[in-house]
N, C-alpha and C. Protein backbone atom coordinates (compact mmCIF):
# COMPACT_ATOMS: atom_id res chain seq x y z
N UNK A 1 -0.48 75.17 49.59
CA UNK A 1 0.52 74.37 48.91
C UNK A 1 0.80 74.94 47.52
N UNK A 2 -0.39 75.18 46.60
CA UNK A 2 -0.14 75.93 45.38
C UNK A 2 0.89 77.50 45.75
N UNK A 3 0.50 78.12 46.59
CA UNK A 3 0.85 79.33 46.78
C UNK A 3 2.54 78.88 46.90
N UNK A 4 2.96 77.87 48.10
CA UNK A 4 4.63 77.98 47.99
C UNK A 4 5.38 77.54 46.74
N UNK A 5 4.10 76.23 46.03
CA UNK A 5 5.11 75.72 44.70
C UNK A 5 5.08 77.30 43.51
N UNK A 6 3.97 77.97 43.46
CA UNK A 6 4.44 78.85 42.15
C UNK A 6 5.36 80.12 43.34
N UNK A 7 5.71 80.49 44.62
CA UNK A 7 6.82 80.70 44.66
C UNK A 7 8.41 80.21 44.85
N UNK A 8 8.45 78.81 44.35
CA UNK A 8 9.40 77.73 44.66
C UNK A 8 9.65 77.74 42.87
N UNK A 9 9.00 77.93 41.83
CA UNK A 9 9.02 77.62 40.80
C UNK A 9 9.54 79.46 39.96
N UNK A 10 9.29 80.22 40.80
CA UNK A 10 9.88 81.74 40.50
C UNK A 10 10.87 82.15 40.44
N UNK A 11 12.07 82.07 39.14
CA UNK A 11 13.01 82.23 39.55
C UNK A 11 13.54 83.38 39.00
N UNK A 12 14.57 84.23 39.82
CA UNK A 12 14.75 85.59 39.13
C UNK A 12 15.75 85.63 38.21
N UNK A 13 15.67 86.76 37.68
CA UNK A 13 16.12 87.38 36.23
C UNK A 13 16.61 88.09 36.23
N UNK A 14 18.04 87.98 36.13
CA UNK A 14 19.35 89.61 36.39
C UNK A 14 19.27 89.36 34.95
N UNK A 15 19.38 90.87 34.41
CA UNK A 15 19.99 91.53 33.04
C UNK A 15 21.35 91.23 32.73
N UNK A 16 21.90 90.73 31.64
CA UNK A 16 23.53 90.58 31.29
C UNK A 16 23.81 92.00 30.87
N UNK A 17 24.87 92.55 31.18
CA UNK A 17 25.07 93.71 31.29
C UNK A 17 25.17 93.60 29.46
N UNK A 18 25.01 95.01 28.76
CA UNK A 18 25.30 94.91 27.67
C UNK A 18 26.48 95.06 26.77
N UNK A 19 26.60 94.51 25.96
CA UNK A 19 27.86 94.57 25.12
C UNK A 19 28.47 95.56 25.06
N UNK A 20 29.69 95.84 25.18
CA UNK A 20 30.47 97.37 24.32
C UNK A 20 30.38 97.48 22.71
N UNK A 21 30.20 98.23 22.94
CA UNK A 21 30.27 98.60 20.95
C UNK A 21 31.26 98.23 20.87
N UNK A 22 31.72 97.45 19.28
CA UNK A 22 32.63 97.02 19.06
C UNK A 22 33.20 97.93 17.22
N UNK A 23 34.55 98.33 17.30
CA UNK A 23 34.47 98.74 15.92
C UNK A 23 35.83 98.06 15.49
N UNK A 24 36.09 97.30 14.86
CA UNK A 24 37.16 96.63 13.78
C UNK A 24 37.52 97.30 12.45
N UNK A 25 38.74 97.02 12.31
CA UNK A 25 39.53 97.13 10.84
C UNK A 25 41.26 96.51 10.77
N UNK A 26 40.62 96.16 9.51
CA UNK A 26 41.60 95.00 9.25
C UNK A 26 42.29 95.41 8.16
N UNK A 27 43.87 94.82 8.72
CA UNK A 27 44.92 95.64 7.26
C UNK A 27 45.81 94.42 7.36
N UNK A 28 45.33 94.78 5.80
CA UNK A 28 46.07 93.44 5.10
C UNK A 28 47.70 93.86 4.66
N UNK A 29 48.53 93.21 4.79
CA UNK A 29 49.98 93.23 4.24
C UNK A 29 50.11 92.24 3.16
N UNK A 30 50.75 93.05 1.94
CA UNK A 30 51.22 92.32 1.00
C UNK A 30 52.30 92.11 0.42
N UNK A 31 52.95 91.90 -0.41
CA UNK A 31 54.28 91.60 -0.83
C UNK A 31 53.95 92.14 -1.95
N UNK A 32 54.91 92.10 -3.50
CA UNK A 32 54.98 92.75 -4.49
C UNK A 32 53.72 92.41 -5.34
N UNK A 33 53.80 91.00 -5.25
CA UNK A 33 52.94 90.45 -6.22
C UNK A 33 51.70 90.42 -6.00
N UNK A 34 51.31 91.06 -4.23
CA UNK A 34 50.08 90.77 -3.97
C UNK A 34 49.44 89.59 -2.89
N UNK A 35 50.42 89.04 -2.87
CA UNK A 35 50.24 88.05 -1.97
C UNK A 35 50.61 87.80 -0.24
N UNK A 36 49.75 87.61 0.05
CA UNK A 36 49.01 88.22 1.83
C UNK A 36 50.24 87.85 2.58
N UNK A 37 51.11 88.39 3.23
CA UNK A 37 52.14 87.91 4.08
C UNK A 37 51.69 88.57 5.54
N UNK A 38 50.84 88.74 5.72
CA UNK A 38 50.14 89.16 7.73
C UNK A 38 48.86 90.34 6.95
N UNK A 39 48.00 89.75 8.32
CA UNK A 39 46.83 90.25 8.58
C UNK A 39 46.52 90.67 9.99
N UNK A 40 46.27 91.94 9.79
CA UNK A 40 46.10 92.80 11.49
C UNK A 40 44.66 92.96 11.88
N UNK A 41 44.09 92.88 12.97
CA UNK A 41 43.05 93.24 13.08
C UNK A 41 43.09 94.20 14.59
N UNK A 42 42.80 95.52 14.16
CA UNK A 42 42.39 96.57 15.48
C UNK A 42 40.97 96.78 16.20
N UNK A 43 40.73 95.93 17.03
CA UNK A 43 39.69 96.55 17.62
C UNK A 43 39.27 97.92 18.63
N UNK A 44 38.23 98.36 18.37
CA UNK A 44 37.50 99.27 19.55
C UNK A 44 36.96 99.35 20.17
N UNK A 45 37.21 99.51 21.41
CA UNK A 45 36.42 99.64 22.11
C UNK A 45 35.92 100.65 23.38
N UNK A 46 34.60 100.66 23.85
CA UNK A 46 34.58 101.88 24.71
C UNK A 46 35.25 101.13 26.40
N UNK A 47 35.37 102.05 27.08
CA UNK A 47 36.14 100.92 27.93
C UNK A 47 35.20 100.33 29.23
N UNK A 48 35.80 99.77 30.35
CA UNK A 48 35.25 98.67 31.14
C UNK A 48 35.94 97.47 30.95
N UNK A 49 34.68 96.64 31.48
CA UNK A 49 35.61 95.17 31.41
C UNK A 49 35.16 94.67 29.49
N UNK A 50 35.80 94.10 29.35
CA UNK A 50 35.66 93.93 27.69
C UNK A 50 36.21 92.25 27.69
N UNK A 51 35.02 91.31 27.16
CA UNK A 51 35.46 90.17 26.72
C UNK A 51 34.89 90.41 24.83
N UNK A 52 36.30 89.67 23.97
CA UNK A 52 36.23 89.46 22.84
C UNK A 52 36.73 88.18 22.16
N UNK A 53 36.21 88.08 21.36
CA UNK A 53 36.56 86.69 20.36
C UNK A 53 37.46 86.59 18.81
N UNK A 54 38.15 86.09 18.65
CA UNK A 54 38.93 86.30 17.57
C UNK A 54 40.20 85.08 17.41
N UNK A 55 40.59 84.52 16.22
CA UNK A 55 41.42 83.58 16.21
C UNK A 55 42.38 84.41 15.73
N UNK A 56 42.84 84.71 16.43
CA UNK A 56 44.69 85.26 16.51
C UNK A 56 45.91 84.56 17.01
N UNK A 57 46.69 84.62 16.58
CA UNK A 57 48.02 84.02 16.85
C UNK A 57 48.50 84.45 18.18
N UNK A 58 48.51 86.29 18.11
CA UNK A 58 48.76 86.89 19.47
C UNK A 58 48.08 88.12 19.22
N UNK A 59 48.16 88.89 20.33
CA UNK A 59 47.07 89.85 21.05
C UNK A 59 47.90 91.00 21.46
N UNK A 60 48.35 92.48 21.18
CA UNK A 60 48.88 92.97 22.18
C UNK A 60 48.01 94.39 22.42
N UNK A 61 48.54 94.91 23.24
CA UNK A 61 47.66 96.46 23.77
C UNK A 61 48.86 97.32 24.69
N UNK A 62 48.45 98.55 25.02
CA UNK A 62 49.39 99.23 26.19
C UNK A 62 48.90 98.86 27.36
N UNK A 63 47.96 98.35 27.96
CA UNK A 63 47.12 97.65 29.24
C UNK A 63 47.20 95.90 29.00
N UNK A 64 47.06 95.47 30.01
CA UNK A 64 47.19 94.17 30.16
C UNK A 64 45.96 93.31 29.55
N UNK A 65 46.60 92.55 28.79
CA UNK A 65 45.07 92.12 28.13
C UNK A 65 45.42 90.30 28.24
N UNK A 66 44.92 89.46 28.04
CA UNK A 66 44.79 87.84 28.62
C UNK A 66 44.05 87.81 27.29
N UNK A 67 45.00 86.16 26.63
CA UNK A 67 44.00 85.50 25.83
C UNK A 67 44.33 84.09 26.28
N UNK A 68 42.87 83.63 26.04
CA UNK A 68 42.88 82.10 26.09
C UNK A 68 42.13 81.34 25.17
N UNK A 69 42.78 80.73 24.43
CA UNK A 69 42.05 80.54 23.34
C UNK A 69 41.74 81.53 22.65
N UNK A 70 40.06 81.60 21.97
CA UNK A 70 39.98 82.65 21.00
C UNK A 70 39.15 83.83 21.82
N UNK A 71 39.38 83.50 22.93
CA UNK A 71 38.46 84.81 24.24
C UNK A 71 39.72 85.45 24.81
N UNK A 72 39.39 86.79 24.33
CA UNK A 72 40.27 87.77 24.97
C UNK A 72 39.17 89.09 26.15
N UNK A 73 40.07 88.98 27.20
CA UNK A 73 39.73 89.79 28.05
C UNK A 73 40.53 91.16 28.85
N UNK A 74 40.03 92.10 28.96
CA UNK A 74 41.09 93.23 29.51
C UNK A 74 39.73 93.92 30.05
N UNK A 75 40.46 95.00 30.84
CA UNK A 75 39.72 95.94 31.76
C UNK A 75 40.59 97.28 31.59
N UNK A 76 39.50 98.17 30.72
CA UNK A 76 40.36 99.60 31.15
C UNK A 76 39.02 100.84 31.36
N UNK A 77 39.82 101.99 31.87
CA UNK A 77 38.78 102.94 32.19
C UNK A 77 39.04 103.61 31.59
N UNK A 78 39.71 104.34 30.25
CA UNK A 78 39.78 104.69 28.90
C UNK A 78 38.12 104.70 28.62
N UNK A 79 38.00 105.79 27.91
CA UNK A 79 36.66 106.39 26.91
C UNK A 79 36.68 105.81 25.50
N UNK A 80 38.13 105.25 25.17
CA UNK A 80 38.17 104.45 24.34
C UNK A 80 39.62 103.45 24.25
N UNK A 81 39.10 102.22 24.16
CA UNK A 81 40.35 101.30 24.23
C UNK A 81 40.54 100.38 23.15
N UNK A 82 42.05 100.20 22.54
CA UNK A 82 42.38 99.80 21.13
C UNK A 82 43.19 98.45 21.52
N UNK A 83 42.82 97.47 20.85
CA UNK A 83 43.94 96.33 20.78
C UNK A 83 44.09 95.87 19.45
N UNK A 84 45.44 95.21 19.04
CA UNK A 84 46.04 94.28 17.80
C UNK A 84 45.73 93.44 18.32
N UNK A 85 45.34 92.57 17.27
CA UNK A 85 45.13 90.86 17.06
C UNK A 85 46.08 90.65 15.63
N UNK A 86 46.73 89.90 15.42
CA UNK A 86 47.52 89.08 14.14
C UNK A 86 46.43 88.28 14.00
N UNK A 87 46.10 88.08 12.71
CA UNK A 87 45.09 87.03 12.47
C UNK A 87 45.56 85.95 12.02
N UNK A 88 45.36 84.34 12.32
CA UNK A 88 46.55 83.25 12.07
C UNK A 88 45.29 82.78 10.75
N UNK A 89 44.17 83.52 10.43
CA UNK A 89 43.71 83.05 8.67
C UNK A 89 44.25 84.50 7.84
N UNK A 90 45.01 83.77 6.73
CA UNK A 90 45.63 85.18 6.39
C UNK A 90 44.92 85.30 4.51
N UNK A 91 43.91 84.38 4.27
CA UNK A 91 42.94 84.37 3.04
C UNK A 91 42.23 85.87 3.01
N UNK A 92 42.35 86.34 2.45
CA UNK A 92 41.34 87.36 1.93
C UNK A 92 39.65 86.87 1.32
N UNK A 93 38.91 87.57 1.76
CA UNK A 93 37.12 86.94 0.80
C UNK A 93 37.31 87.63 -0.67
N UNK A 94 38.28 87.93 -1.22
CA UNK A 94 38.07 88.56 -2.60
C UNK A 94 39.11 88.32 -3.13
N UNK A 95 39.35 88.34 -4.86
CA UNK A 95 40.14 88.25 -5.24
C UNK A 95 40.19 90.46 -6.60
N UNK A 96 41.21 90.42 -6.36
CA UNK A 96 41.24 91.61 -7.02
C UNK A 96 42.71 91.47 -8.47
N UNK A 97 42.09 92.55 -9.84
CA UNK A 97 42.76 91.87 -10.62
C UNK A 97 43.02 92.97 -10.83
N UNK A 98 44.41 93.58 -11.59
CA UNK A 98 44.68 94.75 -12.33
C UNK A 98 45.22 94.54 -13.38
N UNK A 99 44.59 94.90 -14.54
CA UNK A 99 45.77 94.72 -16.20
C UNK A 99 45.47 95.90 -16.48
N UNK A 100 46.41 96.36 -17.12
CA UNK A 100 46.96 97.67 -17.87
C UNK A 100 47.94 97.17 -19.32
């Protein structure tokens, strides 16, 4: 009886496949005075199936990419695959000053 409960109580363990490297950069647009009128964000990635997270307004790529909510998903077989995100927070973490 011990013998079937600790194999009744054994349960197996698949590996989650691992993440793609991910590489970002973000370009800010400004107006004269400095003040943020759109924020881009490019991600990288190596390719496969690729789920990502990000609060964007919209999403585009040259391959078909799906967002729902802030989970975006696409599949490519590219050695390396690039998507835009618009970012709908358009705050910067810094403030920068110039006098002359």
């Amino acid at each position: 009886m011990s013998v079937m409960l600790m194999g009744y109580l054994a349960v197996p363990v698949f590996a989650e496949a691992e993440p793609s490297e991910k590489e970002e950069v973000i370009y800010i647009m400004t107006d004269a005075f400095g003040n943020v009128t759109d924020m881009e964000a490019v991600n990288v990635f190596s390719g496969g199936d690729i789920t990502d997270y990000g609060d964007y307004s919209a999403v585009k790529m040259t391959d078909r990419i799906t967002q729902e909510g802030d989970q975006i998903t696409f599949s490519s077989g590219s050695d390396k695959v690039y998507y835009q995100g618009t970012m709908k927070n358009t705050a910067i973490p810094w403030n920068i000053y110039i006098r002359y």
